[in-house]
PDB file of N, CA and C in Angstrom:
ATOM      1  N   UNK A   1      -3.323 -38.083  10.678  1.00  0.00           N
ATOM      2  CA  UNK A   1      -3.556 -38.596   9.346  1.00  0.00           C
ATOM      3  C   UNK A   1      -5.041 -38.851   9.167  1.00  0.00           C
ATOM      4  N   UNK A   2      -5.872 -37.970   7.877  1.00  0.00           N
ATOM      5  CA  UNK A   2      -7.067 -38.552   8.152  1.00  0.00           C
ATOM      6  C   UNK A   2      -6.924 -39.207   6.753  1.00  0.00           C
ATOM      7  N   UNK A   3      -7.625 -40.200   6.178  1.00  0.00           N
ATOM      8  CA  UNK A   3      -7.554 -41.355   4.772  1.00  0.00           C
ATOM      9  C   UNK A   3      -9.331 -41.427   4.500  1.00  0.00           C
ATOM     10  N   UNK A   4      -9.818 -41.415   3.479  1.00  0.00           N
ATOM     11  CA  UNK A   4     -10.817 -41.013   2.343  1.00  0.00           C
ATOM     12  C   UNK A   4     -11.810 -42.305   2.546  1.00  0.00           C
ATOM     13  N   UNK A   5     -11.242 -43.662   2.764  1.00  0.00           N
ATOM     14  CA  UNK A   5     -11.959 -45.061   3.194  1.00  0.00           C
ATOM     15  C   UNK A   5     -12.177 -45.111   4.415  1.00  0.00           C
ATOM     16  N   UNK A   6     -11.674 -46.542   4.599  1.00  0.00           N
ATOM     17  CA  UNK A   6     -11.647 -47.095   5.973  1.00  0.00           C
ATOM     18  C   UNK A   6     -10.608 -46.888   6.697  1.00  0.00           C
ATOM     19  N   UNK A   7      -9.917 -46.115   6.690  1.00  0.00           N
ATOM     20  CA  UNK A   7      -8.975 -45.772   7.332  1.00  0.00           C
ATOM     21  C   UNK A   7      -7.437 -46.537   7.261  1.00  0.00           C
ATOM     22  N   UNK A   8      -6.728 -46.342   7.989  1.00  0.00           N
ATOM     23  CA  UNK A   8      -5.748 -47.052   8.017  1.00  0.00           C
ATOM     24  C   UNK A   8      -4.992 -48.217   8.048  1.00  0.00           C
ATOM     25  N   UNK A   9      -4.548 -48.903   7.728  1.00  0.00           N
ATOM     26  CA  UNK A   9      -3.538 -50.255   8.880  1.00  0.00           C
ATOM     27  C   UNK A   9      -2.124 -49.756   9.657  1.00  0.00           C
ATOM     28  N   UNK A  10      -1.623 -49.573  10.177  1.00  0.00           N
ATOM     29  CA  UNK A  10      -0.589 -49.238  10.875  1.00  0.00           C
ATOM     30  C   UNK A  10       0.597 -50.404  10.962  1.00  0.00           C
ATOM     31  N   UNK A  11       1.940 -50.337  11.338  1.00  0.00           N
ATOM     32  CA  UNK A  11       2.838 -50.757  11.875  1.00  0.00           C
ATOM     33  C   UNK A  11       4.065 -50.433  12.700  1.00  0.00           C
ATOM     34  N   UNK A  12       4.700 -50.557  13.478  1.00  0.00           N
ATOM     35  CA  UNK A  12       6.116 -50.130  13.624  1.00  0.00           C
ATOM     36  C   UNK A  12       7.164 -50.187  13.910  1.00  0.00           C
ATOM     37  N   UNK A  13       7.543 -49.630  13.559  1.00  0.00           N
ATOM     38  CA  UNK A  13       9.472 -50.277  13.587  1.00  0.00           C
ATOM     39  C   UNK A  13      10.206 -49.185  14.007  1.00  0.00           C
ATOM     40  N   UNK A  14      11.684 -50.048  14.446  1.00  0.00           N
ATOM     41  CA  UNK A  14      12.984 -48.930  14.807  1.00  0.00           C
ATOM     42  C   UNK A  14      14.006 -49.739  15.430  1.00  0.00           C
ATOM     43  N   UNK A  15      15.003 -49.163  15.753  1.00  0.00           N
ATOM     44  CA  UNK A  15      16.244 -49.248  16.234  1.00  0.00           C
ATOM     45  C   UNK A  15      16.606 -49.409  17.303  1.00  0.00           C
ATOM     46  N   UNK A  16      16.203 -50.580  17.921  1.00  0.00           N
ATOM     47  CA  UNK A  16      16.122 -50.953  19.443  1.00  0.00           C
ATOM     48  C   UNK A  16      14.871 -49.795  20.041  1.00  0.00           C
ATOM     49  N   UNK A  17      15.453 -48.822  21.038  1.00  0.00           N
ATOM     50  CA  UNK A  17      14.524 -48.126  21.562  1.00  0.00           C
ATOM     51  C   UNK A  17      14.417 -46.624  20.587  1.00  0.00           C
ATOM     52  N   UNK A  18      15.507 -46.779  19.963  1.00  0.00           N
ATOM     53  CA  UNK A  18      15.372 -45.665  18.651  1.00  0.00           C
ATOM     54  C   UNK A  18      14.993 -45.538  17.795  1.00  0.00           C
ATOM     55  N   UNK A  19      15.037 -44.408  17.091  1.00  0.00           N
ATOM     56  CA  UNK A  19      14.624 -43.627  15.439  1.00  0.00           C
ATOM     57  C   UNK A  19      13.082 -44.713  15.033  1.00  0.00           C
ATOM     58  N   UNK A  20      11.861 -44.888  15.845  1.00  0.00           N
ATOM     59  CA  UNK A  20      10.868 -45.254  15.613  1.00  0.00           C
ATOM     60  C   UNK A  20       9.969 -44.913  14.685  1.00  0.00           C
ATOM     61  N   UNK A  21       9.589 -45.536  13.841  1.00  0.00           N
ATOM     62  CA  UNK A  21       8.837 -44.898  12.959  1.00  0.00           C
ATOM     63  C   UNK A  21       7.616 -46.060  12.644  1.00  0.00           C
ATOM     64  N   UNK A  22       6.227 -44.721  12.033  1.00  0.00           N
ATOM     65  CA  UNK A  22       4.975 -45.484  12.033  1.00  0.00           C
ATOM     66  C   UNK A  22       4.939 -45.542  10.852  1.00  0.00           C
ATOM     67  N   UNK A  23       4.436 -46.735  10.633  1.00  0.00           N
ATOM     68  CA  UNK A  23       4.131 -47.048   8.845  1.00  0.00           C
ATOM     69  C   UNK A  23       2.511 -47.247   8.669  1.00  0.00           C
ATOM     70  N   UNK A  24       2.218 -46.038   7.826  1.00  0.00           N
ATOM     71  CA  UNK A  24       0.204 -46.279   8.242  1.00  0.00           C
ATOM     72  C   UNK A  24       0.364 -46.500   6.063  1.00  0.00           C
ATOM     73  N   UNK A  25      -0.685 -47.588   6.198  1.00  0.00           N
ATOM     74  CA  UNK A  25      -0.865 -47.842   4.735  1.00  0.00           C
ATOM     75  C   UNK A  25      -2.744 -47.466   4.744  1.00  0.00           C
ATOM     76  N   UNK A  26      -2.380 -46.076   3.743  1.00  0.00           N
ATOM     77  CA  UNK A  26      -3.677 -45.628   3.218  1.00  0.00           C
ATOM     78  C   UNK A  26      -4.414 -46.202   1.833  1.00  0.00           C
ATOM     79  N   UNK A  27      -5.752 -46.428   2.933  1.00  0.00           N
ATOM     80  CA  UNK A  27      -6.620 -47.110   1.366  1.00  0.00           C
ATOM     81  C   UNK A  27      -7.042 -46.154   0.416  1.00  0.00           C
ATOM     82  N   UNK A  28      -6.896 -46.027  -0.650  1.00  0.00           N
ATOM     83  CA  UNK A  28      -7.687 -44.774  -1.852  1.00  0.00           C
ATOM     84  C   UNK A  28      -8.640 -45.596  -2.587  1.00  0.00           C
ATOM     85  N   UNK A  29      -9.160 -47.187  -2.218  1.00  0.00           N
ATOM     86  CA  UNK A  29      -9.689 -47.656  -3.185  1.00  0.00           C
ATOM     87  C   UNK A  29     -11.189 -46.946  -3.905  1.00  0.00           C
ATOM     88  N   UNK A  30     -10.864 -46.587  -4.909  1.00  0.00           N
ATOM     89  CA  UNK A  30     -10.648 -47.447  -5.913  1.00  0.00           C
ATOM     90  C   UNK A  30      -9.102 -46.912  -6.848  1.00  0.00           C
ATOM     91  N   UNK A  31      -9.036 -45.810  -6.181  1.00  0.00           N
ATOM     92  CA  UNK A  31      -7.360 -45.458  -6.583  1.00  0.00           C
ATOM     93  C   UNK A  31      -6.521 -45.910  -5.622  1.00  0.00           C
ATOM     94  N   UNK A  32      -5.091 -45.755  -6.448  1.00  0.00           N
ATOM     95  CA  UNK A  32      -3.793 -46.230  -5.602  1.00  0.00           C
ATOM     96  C   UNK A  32      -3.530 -46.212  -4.228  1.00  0.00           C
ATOM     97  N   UNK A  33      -3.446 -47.049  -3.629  1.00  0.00           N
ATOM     98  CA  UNK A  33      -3.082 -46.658  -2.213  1.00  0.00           C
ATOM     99  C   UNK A  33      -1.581 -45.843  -1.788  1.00  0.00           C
ATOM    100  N   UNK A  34      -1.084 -45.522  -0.373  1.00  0.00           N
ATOM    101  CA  UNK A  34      -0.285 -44.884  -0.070  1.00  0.00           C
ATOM    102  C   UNK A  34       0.376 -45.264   0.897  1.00  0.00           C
ATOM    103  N   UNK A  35       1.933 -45.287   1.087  1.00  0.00           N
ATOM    104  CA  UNK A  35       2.244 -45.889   2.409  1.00  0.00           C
ATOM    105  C   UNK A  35       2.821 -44.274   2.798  1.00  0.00           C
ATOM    106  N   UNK A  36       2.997 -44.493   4.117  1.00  0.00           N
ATOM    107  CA  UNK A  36       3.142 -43.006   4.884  1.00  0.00           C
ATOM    108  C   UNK A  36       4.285 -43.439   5.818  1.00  0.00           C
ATOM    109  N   UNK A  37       5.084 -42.505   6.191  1.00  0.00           N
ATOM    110  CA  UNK A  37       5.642 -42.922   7.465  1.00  0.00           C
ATOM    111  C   UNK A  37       5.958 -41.737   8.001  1.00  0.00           C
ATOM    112  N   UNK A  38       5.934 -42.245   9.689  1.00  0.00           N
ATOM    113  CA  UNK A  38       5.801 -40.905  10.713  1.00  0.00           C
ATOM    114  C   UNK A  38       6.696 -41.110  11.686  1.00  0.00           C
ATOM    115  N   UNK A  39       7.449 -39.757  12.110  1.00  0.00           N
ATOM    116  CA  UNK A  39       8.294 -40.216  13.214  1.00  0.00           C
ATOM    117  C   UNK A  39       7.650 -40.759  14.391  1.00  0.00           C
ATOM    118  N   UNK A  40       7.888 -41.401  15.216  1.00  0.00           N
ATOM    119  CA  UNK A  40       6.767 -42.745  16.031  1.00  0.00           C
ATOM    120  C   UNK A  40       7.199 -41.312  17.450  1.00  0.00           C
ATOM    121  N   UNK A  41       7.783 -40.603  17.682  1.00  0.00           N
ATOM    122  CA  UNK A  41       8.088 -39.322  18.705  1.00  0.00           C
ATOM    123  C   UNK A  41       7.276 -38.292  18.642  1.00  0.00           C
ATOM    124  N   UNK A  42       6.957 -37.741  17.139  1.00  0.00           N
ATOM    125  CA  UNK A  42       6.253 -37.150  16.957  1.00  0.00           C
ATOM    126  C   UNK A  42       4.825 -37.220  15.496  1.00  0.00           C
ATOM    127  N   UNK A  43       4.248 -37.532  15.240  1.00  0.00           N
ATOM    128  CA  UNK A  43       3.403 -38.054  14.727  1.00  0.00           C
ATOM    129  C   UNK A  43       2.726 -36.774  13.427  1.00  0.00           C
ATOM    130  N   UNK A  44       3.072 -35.486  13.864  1.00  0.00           N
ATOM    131  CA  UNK A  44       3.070 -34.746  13.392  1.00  0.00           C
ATOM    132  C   UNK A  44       3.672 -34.350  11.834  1.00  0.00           C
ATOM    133  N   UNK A  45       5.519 -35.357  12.363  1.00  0.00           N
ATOM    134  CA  UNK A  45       6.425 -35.164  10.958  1.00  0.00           C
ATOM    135  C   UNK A  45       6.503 -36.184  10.394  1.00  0.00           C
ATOM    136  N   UNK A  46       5.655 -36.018   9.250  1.00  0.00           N
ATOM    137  CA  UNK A  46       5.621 -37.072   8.075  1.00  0.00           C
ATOM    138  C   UNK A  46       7.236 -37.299   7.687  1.00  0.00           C
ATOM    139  N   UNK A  47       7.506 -38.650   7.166  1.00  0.00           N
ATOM    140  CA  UNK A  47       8.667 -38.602   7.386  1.00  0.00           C
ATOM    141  C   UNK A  47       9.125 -39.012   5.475  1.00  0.00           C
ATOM    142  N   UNK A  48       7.651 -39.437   5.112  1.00  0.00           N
ATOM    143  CA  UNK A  48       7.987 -40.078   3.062  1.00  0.00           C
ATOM    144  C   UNK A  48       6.357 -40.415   3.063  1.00  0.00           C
ATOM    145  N   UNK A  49       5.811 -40.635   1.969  1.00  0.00           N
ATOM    146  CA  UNK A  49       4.428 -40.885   1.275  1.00  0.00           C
ATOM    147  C   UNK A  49       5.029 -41.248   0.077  1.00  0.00           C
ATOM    148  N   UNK A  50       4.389 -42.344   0.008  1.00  0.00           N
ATOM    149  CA  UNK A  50       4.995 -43.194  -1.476  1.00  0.00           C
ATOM    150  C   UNK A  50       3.987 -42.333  -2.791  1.00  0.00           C
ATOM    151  N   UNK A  51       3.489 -41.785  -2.397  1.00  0.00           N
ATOM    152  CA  UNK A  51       3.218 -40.669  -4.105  1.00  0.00           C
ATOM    153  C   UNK A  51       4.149 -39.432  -3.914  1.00  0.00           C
ATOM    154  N   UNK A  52       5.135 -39.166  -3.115  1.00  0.00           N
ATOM    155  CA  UNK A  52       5.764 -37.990  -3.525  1.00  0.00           C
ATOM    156  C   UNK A  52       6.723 -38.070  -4.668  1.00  0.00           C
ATOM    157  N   UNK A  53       7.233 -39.042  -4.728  1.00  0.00           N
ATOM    158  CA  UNK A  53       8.331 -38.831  -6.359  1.00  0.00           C
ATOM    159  C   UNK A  53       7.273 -39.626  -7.357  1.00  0.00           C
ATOM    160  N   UNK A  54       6.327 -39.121  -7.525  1.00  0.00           N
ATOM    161  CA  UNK A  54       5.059 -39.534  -8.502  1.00  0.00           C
ATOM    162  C   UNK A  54       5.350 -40.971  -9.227  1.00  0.00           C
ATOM    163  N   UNK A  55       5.210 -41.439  -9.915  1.00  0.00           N
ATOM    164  CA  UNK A  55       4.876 -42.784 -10.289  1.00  0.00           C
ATOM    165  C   UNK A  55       6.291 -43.948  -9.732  1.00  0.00           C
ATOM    166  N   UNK A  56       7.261 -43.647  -9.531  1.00  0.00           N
ATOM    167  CA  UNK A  56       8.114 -44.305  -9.037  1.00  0.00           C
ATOM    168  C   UNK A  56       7.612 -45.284  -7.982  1.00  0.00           C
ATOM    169  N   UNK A  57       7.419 -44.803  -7.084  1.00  0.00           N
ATOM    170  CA  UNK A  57       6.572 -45.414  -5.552  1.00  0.00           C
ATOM    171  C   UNK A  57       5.322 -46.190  -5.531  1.00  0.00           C
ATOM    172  N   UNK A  58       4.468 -45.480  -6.888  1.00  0.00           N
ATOM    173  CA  UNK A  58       3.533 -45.827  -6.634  1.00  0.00           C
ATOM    174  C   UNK A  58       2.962 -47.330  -6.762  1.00  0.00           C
ATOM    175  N   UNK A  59       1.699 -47.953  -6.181  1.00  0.00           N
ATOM    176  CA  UNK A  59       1.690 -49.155  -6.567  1.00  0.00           C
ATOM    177  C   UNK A  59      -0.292 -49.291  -6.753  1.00  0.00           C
ATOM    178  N   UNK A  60      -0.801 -50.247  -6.581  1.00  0.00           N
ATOM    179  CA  UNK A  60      -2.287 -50.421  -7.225  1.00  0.00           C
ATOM    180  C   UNK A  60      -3.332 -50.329  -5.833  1.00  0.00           C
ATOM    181  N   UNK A  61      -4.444 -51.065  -6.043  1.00  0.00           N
ATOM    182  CA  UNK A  61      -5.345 -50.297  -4.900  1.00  0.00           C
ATOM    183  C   UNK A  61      -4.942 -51.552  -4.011  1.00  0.00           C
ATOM    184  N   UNK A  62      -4.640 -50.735  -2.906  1.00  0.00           N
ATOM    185  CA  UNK A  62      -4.576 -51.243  -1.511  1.00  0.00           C
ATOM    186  C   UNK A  62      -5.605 -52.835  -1.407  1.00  0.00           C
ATOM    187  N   UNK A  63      -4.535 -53.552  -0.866  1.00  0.00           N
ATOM    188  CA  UNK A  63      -6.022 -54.581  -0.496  1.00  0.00           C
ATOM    189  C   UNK A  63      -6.345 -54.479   0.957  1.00  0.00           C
ATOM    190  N   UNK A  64      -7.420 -54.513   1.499  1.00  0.00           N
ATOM    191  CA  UNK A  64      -8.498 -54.350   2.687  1.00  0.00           C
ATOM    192  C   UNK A  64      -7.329 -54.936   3.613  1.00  0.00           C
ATOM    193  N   UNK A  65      -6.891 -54.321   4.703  1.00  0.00           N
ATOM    194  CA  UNK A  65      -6.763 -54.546   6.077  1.00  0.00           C
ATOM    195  C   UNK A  65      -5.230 -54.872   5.702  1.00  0.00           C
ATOM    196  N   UNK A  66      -4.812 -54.633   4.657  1.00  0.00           N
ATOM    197  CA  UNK A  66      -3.431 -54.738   4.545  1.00  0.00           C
ATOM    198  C   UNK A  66      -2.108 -54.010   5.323  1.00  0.00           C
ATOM    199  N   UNK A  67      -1.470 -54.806   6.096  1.00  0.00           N
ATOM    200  CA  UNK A  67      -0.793 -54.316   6.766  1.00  0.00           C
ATOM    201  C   UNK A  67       0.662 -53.767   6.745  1.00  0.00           C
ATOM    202  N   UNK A  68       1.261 -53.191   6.594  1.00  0.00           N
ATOM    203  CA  UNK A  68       2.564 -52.778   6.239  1.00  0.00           C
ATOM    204  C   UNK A  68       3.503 -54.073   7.134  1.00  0.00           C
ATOM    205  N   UNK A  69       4.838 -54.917   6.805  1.00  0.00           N
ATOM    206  CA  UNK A  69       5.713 -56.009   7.559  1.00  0.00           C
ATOM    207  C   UNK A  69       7.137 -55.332   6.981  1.00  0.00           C
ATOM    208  N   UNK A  70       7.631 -55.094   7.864  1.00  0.00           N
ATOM    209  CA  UNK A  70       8.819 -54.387   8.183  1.00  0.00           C
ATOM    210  C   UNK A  70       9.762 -55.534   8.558  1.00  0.00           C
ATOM    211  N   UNK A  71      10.695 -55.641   7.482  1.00  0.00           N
ATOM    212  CA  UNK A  71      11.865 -56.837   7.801  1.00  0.00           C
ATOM    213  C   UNK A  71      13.123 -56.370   6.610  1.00  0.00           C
ATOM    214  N   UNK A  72      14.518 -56.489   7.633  1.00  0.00           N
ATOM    215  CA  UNK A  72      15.490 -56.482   7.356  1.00  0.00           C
ATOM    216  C   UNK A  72      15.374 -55.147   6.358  1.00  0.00           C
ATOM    217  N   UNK A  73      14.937 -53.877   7.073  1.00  0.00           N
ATOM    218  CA  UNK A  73      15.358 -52.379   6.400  1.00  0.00           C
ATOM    219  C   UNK A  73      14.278 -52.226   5.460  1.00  0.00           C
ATOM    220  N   UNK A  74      13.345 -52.996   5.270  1.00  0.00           N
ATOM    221  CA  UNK A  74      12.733 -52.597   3.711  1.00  0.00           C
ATOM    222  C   UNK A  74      11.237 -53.083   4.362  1.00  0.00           C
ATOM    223  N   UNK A  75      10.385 -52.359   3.683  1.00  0.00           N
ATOM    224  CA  UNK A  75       8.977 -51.943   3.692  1.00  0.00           C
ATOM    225  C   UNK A  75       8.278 -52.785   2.792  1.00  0.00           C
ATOM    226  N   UNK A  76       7.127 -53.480   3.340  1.00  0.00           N
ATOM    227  CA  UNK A  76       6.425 -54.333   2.326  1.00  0.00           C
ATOM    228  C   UNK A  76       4.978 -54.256   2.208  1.00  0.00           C
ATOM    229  N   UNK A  77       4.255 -54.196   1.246  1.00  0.00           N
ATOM    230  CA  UNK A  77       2.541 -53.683   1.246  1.00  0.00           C
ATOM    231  C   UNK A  77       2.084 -54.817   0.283  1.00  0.00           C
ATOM    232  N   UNK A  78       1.041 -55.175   0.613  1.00  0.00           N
ATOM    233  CA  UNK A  78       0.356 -56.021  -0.364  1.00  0.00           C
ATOM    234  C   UNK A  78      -0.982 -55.546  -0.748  1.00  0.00           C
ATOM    235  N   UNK A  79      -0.994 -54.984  -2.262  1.00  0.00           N
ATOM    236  CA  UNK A  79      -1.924 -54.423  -3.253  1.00  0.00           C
ATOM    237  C   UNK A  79      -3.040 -55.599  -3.774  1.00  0.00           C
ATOM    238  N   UNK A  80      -3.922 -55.710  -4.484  1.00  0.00           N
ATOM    239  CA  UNK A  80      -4.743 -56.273  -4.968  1.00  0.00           C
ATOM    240  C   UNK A  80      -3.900 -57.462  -5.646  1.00  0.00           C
ATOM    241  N   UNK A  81      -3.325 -56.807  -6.644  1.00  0.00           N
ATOM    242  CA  UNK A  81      -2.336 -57.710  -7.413  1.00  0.00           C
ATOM    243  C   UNK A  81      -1.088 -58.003  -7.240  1.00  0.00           C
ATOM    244  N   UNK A  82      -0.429 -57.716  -6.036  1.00  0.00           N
ATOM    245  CA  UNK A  82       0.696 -57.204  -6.020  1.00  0.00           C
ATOM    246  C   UNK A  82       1.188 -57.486  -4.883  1.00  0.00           C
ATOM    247  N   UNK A  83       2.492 -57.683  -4.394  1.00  0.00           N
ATOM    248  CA  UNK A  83       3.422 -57.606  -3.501  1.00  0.00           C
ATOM    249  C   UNK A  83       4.321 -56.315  -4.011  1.00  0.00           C
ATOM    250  N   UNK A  84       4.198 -54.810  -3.055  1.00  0.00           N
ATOM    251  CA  UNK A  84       5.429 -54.371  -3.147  1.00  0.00           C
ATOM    252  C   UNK A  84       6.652 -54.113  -2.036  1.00  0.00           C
ATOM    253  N   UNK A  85       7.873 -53.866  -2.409  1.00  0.00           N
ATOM    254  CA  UNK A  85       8.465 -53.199  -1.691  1.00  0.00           C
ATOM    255  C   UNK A  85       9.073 -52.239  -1.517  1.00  0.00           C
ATOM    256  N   UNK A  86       9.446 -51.452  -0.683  1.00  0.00           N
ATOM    257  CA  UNK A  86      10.098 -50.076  -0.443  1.00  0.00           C
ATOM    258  C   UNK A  86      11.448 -50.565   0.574  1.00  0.00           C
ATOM    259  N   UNK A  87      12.722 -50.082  -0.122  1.00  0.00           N
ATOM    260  CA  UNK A  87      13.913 -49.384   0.567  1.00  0.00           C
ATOM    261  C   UNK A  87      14.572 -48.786  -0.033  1.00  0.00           C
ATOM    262  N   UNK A  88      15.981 -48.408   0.705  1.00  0.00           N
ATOM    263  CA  UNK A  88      16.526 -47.236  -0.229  1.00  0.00           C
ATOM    264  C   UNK A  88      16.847 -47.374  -1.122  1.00  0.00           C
ATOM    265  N   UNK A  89      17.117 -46.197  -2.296  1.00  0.00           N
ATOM    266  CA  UNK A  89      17.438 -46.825  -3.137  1.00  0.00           C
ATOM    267  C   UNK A  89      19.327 -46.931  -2.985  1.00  0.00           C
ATOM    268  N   UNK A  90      19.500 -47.655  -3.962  1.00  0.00           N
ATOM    269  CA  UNK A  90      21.217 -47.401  -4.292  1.00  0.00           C
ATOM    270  C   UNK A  90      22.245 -46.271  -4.889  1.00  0.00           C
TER     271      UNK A  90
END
């Protein structure tokens, strides 16, 4: 993953010793940031990027050193203005 700023924050999560996955939150400031996730096995297969279903996902500019917190299934980023979250949908 290379990112346009300062690079990344990272996190990760999984299923005891399974289905691991990396959560890297990309800065675009002064545009939207991006959360990414990678299989934590192979790093190679992107696994979702919160701009692929275009404005749905999306959220405002990343705030500095913000870290992705992974609790109870769902994905959380904190934007300038903003608390968001990501899980599935219904």
């Amino acid at each position: 993953m290379s990112t346009p700023n300062r690079g990344g924050s990272f996190a990760v999560s999984g299923n005891g010793n399974t289905n691991g996955i990396v959560w890297a939150m990309q800065d675009n400031n002064p545009g939207n940031g991006v959360l990414r996730a990678y299989d934590a096995g192979n790093l190679a297969n992107e696994l979702y990027d919160s701009s692929q279903a275009g404005s749905r996902d999306s959220f405002g500019v990343a705030s500095k050193f913000s870290i992705p917190l992974v609790a109870n299934g769902k994905v959380f980023v904190g934007a300038q203005n903003q608390l968001v979250g990501f899980g599935l949908l219904p």
